[in-house]
N, C-alpha and C. Protein backbone atom coordinates (compact mmCIF):
# COMPACT_ATOMS: atom_id res chain seq x y z
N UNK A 1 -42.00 -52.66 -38.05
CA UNK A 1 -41.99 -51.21 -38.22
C UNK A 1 -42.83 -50.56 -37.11
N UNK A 2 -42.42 -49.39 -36.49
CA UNK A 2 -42.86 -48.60 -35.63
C UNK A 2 -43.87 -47.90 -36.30
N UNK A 3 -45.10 -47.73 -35.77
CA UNK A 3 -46.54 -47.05 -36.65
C UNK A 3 -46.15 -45.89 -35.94
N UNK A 4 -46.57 -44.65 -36.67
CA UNK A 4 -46.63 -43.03 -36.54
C UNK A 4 -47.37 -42.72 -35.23
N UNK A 5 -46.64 -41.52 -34.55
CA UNK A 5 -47.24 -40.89 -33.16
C UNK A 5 -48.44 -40.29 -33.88
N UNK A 6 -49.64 -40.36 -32.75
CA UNK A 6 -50.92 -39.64 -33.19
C UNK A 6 -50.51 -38.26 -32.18
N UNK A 7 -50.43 -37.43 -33.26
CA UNK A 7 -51.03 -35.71 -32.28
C UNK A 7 -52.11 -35.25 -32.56
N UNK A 8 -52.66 -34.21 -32.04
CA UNK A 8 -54.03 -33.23 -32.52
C UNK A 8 -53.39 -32.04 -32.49
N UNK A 9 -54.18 -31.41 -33.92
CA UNK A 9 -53.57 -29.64 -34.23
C UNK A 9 -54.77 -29.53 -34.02
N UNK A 10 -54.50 -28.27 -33.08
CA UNK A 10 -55.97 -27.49 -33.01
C UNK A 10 -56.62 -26.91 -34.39
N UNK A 11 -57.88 -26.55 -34.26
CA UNK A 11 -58.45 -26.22 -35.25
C UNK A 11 -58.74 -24.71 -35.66
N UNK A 12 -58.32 -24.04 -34.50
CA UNK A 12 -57.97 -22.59 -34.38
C UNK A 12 -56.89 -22.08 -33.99
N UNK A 13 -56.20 -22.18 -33.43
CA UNK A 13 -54.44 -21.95 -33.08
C UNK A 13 -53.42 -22.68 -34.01
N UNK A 14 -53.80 -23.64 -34.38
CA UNK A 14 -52.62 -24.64 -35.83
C UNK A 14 -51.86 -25.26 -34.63
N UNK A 15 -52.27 -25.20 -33.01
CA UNK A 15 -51.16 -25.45 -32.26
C UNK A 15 -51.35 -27.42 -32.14
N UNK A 16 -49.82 -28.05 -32.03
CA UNK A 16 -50.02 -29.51 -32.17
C UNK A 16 -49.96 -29.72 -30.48
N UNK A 17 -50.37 -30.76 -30.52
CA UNK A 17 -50.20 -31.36 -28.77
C UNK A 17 -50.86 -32.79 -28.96
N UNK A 18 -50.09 -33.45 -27.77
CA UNK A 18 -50.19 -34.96 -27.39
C UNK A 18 -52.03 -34.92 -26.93
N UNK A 19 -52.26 -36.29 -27.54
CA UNK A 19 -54.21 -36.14 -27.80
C UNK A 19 -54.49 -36.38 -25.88
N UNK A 20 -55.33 -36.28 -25.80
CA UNK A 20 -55.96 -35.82 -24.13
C UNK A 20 -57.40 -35.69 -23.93
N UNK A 21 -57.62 -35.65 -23.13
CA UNK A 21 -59.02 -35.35 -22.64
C UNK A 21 -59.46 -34.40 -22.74
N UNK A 22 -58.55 -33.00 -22.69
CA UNK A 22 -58.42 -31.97 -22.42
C UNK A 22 -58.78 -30.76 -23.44
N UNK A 23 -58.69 -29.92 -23.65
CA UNK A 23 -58.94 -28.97 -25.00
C UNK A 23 -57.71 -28.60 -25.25
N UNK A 24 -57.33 -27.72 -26.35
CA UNK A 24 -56.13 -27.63 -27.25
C UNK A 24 -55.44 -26.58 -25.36
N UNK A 25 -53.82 -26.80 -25.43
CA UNK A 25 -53.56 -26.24 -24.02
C UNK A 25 -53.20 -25.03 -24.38
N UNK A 26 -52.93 -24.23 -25.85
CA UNK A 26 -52.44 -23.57 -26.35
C UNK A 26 -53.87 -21.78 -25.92
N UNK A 27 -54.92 -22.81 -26.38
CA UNK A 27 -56.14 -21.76 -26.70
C UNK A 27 -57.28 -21.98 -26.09
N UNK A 28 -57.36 -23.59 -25.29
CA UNK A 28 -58.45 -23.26 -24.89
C UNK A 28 -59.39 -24.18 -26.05
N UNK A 29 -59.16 -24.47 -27.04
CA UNK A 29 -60.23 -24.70 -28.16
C UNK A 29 -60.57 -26.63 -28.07
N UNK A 30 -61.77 -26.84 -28.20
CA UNK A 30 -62.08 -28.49 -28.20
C UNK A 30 -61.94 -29.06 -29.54
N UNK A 31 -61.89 -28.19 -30.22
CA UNK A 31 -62.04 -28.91 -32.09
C UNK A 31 -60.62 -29.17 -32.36
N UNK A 32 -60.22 -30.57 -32.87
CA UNK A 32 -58.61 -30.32 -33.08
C UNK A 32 -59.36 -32.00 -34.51
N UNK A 33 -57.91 -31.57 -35.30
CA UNK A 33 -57.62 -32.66 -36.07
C UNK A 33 -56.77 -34.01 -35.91
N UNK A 34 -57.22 -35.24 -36.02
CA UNK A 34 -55.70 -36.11 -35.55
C UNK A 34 -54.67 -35.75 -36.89
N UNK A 35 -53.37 -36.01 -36.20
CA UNK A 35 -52.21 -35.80 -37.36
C UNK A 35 -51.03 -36.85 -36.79
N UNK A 36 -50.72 -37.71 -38.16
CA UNK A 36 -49.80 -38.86 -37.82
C UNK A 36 -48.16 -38.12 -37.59
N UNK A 37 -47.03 -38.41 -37.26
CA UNK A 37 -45.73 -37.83 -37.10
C UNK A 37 -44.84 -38.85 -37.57
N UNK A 38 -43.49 -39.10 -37.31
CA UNK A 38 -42.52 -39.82 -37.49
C UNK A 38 -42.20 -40.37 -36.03
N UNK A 39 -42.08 -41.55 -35.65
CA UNK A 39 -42.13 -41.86 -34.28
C UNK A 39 -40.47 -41.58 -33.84
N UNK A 40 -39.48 -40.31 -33.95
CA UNK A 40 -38.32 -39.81 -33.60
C UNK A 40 -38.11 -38.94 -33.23
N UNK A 41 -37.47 -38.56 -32.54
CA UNK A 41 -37.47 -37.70 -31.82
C UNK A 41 -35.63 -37.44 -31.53
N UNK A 42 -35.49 -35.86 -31.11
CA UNK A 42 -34.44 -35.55 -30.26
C UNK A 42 -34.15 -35.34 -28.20
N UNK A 43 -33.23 -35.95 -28.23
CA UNK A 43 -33.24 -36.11 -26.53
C UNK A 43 -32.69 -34.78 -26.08
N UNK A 44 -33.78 -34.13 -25.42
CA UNK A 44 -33.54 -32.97 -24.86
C UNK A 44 -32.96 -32.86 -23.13
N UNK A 45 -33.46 -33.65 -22.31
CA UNK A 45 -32.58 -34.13 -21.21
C UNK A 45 -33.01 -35.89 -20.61
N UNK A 46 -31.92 -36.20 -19.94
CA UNK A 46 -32.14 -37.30 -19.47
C UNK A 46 -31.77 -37.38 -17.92
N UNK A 47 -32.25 -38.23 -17.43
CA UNK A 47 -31.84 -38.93 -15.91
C UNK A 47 -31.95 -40.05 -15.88
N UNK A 48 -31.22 -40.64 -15.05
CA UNK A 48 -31.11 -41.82 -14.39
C UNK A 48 -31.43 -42.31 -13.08
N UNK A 49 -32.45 -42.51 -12.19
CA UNK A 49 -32.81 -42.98 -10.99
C UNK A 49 -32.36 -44.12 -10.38
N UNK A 50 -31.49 -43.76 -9.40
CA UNK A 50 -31.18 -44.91 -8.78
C UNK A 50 -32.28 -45.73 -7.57
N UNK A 51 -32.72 -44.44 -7.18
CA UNK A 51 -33.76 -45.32 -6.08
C UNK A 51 -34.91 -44.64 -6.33
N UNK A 52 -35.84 -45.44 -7.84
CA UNK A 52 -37.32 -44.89 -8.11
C UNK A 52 -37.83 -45.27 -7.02
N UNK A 53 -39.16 -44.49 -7.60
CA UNK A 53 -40.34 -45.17 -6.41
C UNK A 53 -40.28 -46.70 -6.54
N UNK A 54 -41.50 -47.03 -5.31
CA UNK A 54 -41.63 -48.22 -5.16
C UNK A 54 -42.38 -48.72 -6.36
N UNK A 55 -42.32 -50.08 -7.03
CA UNK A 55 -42.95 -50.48 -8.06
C UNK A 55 -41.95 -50.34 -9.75
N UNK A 56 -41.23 -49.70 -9.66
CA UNK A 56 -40.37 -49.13 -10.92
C UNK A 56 -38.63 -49.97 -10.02
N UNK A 57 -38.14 -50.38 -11.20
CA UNK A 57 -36.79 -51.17 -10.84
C UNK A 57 -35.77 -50.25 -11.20
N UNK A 58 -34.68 -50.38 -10.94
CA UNK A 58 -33.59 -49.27 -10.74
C UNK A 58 -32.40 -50.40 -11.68
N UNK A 59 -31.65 -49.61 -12.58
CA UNK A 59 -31.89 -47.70 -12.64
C UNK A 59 -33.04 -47.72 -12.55
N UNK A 60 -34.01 -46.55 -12.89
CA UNK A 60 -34.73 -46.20 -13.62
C UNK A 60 -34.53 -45.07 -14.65
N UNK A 61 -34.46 -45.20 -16.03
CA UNK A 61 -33.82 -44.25 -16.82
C UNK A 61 -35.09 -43.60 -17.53
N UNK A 62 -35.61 -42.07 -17.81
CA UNK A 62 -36.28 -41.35 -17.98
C UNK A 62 -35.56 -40.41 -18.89
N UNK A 63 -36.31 -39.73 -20.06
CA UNK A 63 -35.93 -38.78 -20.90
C UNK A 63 -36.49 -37.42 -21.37
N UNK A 64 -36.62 -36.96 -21.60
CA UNK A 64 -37.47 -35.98 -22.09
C UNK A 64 -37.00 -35.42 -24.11
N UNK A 65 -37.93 -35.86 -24.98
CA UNK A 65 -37.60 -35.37 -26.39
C UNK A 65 -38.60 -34.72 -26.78
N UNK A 66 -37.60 -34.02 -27.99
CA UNK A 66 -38.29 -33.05 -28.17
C UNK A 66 -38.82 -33.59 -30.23
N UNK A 67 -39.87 -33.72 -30.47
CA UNK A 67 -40.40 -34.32 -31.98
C UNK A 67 -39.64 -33.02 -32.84
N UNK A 68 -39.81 -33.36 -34.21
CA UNK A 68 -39.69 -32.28 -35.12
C UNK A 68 -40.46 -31.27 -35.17
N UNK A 69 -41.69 -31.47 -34.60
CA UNK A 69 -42.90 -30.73 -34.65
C UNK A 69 -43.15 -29.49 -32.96
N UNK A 70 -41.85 -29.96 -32.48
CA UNK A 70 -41.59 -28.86 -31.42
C UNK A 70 -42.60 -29.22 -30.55
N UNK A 71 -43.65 -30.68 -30.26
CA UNK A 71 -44.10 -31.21 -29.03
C UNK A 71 -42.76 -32.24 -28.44
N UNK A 72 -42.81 -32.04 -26.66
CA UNK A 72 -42.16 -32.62 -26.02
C UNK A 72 -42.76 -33.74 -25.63
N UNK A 73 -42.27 -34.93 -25.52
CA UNK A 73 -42.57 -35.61 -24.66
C UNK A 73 -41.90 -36.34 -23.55
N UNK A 74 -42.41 -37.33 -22.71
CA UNK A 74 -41.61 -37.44 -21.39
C UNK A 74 -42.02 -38.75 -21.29
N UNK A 75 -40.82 -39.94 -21.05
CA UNK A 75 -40.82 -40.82 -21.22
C UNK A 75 -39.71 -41.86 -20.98
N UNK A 76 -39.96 -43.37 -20.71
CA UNK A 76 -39.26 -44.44 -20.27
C UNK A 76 -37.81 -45.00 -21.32
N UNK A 77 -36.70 -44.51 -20.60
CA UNK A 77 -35.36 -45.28 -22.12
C UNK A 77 -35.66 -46.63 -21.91
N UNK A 78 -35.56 -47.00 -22.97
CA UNK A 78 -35.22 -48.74 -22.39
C UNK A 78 -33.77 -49.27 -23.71
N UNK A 79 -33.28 -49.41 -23.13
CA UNK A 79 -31.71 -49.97 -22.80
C UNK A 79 -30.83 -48.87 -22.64
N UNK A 80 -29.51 -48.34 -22.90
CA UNK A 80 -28.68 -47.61 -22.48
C UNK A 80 -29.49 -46.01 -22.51
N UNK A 81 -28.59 -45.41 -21.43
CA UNK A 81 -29.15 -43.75 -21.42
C UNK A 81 -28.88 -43.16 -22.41
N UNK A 82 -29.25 -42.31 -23.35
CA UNK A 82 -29.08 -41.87 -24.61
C UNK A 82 -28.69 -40.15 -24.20
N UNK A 83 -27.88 -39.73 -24.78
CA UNK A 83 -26.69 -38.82 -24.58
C UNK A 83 -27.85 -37.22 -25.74
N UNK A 84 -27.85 -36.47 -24.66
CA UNK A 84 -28.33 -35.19 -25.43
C UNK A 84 -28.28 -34.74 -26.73
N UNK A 85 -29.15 -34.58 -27.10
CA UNK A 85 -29.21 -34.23 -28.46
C UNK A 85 -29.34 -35.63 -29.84
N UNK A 86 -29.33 -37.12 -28.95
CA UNK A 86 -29.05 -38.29 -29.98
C UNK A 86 -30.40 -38.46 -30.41
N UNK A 87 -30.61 -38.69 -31.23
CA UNK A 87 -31.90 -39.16 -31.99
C UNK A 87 -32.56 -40.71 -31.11
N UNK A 88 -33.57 -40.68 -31.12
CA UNK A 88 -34.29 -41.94 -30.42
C UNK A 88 -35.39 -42.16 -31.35
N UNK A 89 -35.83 -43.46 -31.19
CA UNK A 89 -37.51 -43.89 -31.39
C UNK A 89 -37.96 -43.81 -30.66
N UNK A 90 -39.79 -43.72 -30.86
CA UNK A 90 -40.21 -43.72 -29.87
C UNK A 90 -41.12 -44.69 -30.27
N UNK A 91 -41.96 -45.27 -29.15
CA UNK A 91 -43.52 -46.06 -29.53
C UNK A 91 -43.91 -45.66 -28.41
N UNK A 92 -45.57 -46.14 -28.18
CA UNK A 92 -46.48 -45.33 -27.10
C UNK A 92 -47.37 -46.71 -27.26
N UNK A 93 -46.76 -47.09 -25.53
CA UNK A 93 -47.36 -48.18 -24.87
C UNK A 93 -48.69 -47.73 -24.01
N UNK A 94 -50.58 -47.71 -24.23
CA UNK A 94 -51.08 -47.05 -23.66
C UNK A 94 -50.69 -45.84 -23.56
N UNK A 95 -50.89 -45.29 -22.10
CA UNK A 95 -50.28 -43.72 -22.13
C UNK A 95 -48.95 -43.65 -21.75
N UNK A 96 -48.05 -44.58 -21.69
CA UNK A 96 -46.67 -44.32 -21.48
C UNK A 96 -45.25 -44.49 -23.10
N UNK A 97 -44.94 -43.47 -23.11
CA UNK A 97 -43.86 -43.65 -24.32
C UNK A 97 -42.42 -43.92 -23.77
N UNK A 98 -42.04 -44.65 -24.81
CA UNK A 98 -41.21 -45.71 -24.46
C UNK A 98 -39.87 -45.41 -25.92
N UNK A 99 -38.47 -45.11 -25.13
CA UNK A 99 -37.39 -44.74 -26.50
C UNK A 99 -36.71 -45.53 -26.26
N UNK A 100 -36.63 -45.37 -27.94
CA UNK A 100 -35.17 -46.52 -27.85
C UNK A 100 -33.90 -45.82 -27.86
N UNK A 101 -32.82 -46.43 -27.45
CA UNK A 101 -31.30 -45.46 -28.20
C UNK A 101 -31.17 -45.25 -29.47
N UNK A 102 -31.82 -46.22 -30.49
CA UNK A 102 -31.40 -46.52 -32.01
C UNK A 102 -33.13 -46.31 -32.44
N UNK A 103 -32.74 -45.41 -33.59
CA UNK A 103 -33.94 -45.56 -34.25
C UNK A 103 -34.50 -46.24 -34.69
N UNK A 104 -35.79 -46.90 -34.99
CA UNK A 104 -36.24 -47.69 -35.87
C UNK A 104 -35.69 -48.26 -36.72
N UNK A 105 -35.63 -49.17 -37.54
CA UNK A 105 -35.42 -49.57 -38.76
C UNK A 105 -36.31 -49.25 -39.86
């Protein structure tokens, strides 16, 4: 089983965002709560790279989804390119997230 995305809601705006170094990007504010999610998401666009940079193997297939919770994230497909709007998993390798075509089980 895929364990839940960690976000932080700020503690003055209610605004959610991917956790960071950073303060809430919404307000400005450092106080935020962690909050677990559903690791799924919708595919809002995709590409396919034929000639990534050096170090990354080709394709290279990249996505961008969008959670239920209306944070985006940006991240590595791994196996087929997944078609707009299809539902994906996600997991979060270090700081890189990683979808699948098929959701979880």
């Amino acid at each position: 089983m895929v364990p839940p995305l960690q976000l932080r809601r700020c503690v003055s705006c209610q605004g959610l965002y991917v956790p960071g170094n950073g303060p809430c990007p919404r307000c400005g504010m450092r106080e935020a709560l962690a909050v677990e999610v559903p690791p799924l998401g919708t595919v809002v666009a995709v590409t396919e790279l034929t000639s990534p940079a050096e170090g990354w193997s080709a394709p290279h297939r990249i996505a961008l989804v969008e959670l239920t919770e209306a944070v985006r994230l940006l991240g590595i497909v791994e196996g087929p390119l997944p078609v707009i709007g299809d539902t994906v998993g996600i997991r979060k390798e270090g700081d890189v997230y990683r979808f699948n075509s098929a959701p979880p089980g």
